[in-house]
Protein backbone atom coordinates (compact mmCIF):
# COMPACT_ATOMS: atom_id res chain seq x y z
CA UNK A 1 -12.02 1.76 5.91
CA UNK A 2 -13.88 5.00 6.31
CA UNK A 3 -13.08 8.00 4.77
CA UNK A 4 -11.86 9.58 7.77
CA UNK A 5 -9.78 6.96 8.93
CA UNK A 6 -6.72 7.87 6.38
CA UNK A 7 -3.73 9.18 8.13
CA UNK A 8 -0.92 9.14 5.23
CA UNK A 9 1.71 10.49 6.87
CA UNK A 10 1.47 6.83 9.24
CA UNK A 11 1.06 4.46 6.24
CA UNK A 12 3.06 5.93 3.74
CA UNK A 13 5.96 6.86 4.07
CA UNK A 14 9.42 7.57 2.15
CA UNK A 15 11.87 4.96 1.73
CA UNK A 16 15.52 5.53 2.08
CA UNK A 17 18.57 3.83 1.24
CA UNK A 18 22.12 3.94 2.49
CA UNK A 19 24.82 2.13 0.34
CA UNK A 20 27.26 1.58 2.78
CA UNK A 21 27.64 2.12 6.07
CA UNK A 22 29.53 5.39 6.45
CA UNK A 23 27.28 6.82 3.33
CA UNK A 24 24.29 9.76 3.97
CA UNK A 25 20.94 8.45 4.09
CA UNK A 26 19.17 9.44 0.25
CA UNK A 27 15.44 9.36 -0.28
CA UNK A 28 14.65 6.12 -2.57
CA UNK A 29 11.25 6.24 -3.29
CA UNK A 30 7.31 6.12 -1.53
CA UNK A 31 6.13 2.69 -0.16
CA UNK A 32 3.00 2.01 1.90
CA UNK A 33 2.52 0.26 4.61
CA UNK A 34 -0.17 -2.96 3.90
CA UNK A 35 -1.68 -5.75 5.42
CA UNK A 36 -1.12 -6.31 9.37
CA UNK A 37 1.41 -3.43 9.48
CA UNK A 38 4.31 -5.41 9.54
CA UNK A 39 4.81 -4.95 5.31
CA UNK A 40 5.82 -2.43 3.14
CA UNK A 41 4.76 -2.42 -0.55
CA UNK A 42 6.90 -0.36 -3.05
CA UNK A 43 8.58 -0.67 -6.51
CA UNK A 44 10.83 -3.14 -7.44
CA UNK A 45 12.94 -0.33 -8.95
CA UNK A 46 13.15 1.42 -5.81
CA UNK A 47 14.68 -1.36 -3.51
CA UNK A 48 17.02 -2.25 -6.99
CA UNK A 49 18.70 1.53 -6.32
CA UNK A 50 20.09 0.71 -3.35
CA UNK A 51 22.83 -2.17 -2.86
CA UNK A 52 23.06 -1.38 1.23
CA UNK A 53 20.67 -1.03 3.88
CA UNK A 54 17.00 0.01 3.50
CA UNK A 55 14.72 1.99 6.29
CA UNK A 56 11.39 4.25 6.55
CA UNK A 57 10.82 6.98 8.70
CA UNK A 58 7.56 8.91 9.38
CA UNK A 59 6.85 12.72 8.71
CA UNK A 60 5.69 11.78 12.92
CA UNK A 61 9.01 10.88 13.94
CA UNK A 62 11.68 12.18 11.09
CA UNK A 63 14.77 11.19 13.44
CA UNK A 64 13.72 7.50 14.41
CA UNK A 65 14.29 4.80 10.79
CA UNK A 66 13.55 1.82 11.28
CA UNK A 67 15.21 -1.04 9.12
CA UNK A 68 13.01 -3.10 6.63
CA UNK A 69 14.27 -6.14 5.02
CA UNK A 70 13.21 -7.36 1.02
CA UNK A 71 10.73 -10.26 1.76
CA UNK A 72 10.20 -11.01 -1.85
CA UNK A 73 10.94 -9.14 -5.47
CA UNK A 74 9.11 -9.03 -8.39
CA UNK A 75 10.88 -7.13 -11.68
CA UNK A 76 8.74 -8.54 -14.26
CA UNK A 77 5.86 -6.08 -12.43
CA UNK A 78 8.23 -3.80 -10.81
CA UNK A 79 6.84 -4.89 -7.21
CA UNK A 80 8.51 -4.96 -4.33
CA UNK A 81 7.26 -6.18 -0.50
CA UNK A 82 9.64 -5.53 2.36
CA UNK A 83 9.51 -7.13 6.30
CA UNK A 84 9.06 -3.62 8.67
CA UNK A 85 10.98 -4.14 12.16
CA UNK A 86 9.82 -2.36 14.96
CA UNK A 87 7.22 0.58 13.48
CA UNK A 88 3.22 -0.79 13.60
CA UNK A 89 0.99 1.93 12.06
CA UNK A 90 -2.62 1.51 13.15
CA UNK A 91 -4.46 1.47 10.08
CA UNK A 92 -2.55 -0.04 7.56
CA UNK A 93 -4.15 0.14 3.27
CA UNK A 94 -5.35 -3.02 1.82
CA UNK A 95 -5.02 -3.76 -1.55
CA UNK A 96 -8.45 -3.67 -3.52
CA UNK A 97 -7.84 -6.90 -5.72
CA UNK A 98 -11.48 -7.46 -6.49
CA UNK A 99 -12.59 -3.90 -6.87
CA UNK A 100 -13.65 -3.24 -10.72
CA UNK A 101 -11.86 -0.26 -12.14
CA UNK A 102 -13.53 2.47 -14.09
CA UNK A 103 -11.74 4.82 -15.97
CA UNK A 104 -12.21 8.34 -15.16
CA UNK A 105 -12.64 7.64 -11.01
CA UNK A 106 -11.28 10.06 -8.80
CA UNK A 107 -8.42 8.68 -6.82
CA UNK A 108 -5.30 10.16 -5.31
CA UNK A 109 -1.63 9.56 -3.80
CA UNK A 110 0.33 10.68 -1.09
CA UNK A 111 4.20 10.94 -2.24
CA UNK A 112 7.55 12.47 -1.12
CA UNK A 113 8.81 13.90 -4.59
CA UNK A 114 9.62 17.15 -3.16
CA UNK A 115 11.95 16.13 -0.25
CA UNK A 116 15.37 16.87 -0.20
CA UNK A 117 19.10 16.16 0.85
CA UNK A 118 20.30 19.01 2.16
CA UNK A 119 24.11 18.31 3.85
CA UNK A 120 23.60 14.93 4.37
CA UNK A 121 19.97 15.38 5.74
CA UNK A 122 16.58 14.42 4.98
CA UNK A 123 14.07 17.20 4.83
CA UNK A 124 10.70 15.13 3.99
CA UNK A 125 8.09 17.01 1.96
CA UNK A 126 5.15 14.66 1.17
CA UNK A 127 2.75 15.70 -1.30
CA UNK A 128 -0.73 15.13 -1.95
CA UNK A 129 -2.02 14.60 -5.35
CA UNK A 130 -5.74 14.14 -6.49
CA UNK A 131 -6.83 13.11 -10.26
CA UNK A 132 -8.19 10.51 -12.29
CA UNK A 133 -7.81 7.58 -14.46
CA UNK A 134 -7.55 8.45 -17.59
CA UNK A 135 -7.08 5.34 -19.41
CA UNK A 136 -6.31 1.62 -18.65
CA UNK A 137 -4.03 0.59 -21.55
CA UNK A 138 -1.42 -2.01 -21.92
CA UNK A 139 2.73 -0.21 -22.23
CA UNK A 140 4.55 -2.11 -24.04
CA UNK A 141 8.19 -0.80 -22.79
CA UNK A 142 7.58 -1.89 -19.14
CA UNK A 143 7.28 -5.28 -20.02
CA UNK A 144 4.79 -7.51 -18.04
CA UNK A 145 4.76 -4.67 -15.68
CA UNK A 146 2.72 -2.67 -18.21
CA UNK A 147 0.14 -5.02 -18.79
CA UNK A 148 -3.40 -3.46 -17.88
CA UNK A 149 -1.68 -0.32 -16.54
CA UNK A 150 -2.91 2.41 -14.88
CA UNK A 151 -2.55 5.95 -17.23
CA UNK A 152 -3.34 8.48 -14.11
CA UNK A 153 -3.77 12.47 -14.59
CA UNK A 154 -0.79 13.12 -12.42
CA UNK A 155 2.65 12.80 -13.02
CA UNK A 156 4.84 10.16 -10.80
CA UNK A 157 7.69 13.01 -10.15
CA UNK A 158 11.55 12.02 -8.71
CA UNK A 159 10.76 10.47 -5.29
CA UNK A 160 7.04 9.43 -5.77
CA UNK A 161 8.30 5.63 -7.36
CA UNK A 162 6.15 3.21 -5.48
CA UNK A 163 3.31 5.64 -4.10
CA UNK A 164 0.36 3.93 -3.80
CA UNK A 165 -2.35 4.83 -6.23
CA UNK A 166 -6.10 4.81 -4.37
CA UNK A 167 -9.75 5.31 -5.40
CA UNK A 168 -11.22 7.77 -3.63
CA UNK A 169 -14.03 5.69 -2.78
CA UNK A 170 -14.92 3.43 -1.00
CA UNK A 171 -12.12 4.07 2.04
CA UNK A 172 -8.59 4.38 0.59
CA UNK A 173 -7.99 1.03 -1.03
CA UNK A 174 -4.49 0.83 -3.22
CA UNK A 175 -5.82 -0.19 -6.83
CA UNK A 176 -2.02 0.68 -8.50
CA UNK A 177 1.47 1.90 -7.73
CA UNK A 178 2.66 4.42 -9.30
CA UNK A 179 6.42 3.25 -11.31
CA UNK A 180 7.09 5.87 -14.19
CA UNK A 181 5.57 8.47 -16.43
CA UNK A 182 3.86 7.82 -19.93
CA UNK A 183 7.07 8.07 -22.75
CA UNK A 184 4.44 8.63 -25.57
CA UNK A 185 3.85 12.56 -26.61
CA UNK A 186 2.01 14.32 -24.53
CA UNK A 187 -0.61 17.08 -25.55
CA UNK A 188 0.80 20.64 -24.47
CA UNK A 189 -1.00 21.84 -20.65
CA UNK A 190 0.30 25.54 -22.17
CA UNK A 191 1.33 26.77 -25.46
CA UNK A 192 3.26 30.40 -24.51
CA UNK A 193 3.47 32.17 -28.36
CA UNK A 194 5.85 35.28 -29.31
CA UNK A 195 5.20 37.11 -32.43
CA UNK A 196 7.30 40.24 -33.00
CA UNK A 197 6.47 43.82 -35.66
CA UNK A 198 5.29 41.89 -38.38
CA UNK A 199 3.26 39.61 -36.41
CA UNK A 200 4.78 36.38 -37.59
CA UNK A 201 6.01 33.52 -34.65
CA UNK A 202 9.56 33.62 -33.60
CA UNK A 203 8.91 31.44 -30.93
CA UNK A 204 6.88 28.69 -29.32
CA UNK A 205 6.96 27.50 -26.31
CA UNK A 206 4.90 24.48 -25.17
CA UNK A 207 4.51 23.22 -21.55
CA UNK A 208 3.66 19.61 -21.53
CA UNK A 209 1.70 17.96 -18.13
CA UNK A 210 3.30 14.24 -17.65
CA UNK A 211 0.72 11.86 -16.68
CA UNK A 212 1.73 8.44 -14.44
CA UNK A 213 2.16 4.79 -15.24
CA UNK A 214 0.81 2.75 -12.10
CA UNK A 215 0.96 -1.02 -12.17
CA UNK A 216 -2.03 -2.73 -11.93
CA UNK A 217 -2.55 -3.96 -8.12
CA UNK A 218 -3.52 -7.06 -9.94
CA UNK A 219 -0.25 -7.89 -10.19
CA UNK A 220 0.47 -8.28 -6.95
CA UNK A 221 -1.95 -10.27 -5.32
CA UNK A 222 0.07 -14.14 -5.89
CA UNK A 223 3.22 -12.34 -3.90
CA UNK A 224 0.86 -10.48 -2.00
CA UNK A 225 -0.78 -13.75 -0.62
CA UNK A 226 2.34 -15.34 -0.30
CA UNK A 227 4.25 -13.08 2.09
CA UNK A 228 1.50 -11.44 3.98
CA UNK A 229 -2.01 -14.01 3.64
CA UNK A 230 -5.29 -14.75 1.83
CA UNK A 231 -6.31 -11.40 0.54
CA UNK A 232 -9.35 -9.72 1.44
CA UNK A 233 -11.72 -9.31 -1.33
C-alpha cells in the first residue's frame, strides 16, 4: 500500500456500543477495518464493555452506524474480530505478520480518545499520533496478551483501546494494537520545582508521559486466518 493511499478516517473508525435498546449510543473503543473490508479488528476488552448491540460509524458519515457482529474472541490476547454489515471501505490495512520489528521505528495510530458524549450524542474527535517503539518486552500482568508486546512512545488514552498500531514504512501495515498503558513507573516528561525565601523545596511537582502497551499482531494471525483467509505475508 503506498504511502498516499491511507485514508484513516475510512478504515478506522470508533466503535460504539449500546446496552440496550432504549440506551444512548457510548464510544467503546478504535477498531480498524482489515482484510476484504468486510472485518473489523479491535480489542477483546472493547467488545467485553458492551453486553448489547455493537456498530461503527465514519468521521464521513457520523449519522449512518452500521451494525457489526463478534465473529470470533480472543481474551488470552485481548483480540477481537467483528463481521461489518453494509459499510465497504476501499482500502482496507493488512496485518504485517511477517514484517521483522525493530525497536525504535517510527510508526503511528489514528484513535478517537478525545470524542465525546455530549446529551446523548457522539461528537467524534479522532486523533493522530506519531512515535516509536521503544522497547519490545514481555508484561507479565496482561497475561498471554503481553507476551512480545509492543512498549510505544505514546500513550493509549480513554477511547484509543484497539487502535491499530502501524510502521510508518513500508505503506501502513498494522504490526500491534494498542490495549493499555505501561503500569511500571514512568520517568517524569516535567519536573515543575517551588522553593520559597530560604531557597529550600516546598514542593515538587512531576508530570509523567504514559507510554502504550500494543499486542503483538503476532497474535492474531491463527484467528486472523480463520475468520478472514490465508494471510498475506
Amino acid at each position: 500500500m503506498a504511502r498516499d493511499e491511507l485514508h484513516p478516517q475510512e478504515v478506522i473508525v470508533p466503535v460504539l456500543g449500546r446496552d440496550s435498546s432504549d440506551a444512548n449510543l457510548r464510544l467503546l473503543g478504535t477498531g480498524s477495518i482489515v482484510g476484504d473490508g468486510s472485518v473489523l479488528l479491535t480489542a477483546d476488552h472493547v467488545v467485553a464493555a458492551c453486553p448489547g448491540q455493537l456498530f461503527i460509524t465514519t468521521v464521513l458519515d457520523p449519522t449512518t452506524h452500521w451494525p457489526i457482529e463478534v465473529a470470533e474472541r480472543d481474551d488470552r490476547h485481548d483480540l477481537a474480530l467483528l463481521r461489518i454489515n453494509g459499510h465497504r471501505p476501499n482500502r482496507p490495512l493488512t496485518p504485517l505478520f511477517e514484517f521483522p520489528f525493530h525497536e525504535n521505528w517510527d510508526i503511528l495510530t489514528f484513535e478517537y480518545s478525545t470524542t465525546r458524549e455530549e446529551q446523548g450524542q457522539i461528537r467524534l474527535s479522532p486523533a493522530a499520533r506519531r512515535g516509536h517503539i521503544t522497547r519490545m518486552l514481555t508484561v507479565d500482568t496482561l497475561g498471554p496478551a503481553g507476551d512480545d508486546a509492543l512498549e510505544v512512545s505514546f500513550p493509549a488514552v480513554r477511547g484509543a483501546s484497539g487502535a491499530p498500531v502501524m510502521y510508518d514504512q513500508p505503506g501502513f501495515g498494522i504490526i500491534g494494537v494498542l490495549i493499555s498503558n505501561a503500569l511500571y513507573h514512568l520517568l517524569p516528561a516535567e519536573v515543575q520545582v517551588s522553593l520559597n525565601a530560604a531557597n529550600t523545596l516546598v514542593d515538587e511537582v512531576k508530570y509523567l508521559l504514559p507510554q502504550g502497551i500494543a499486542v503483538n499482531v503476532r497474535h492474531l494471525r491463527p484467528m486472523y486466518e480463520r475468520v478472514v483467509g490465508p494471510a498475506m505475508t
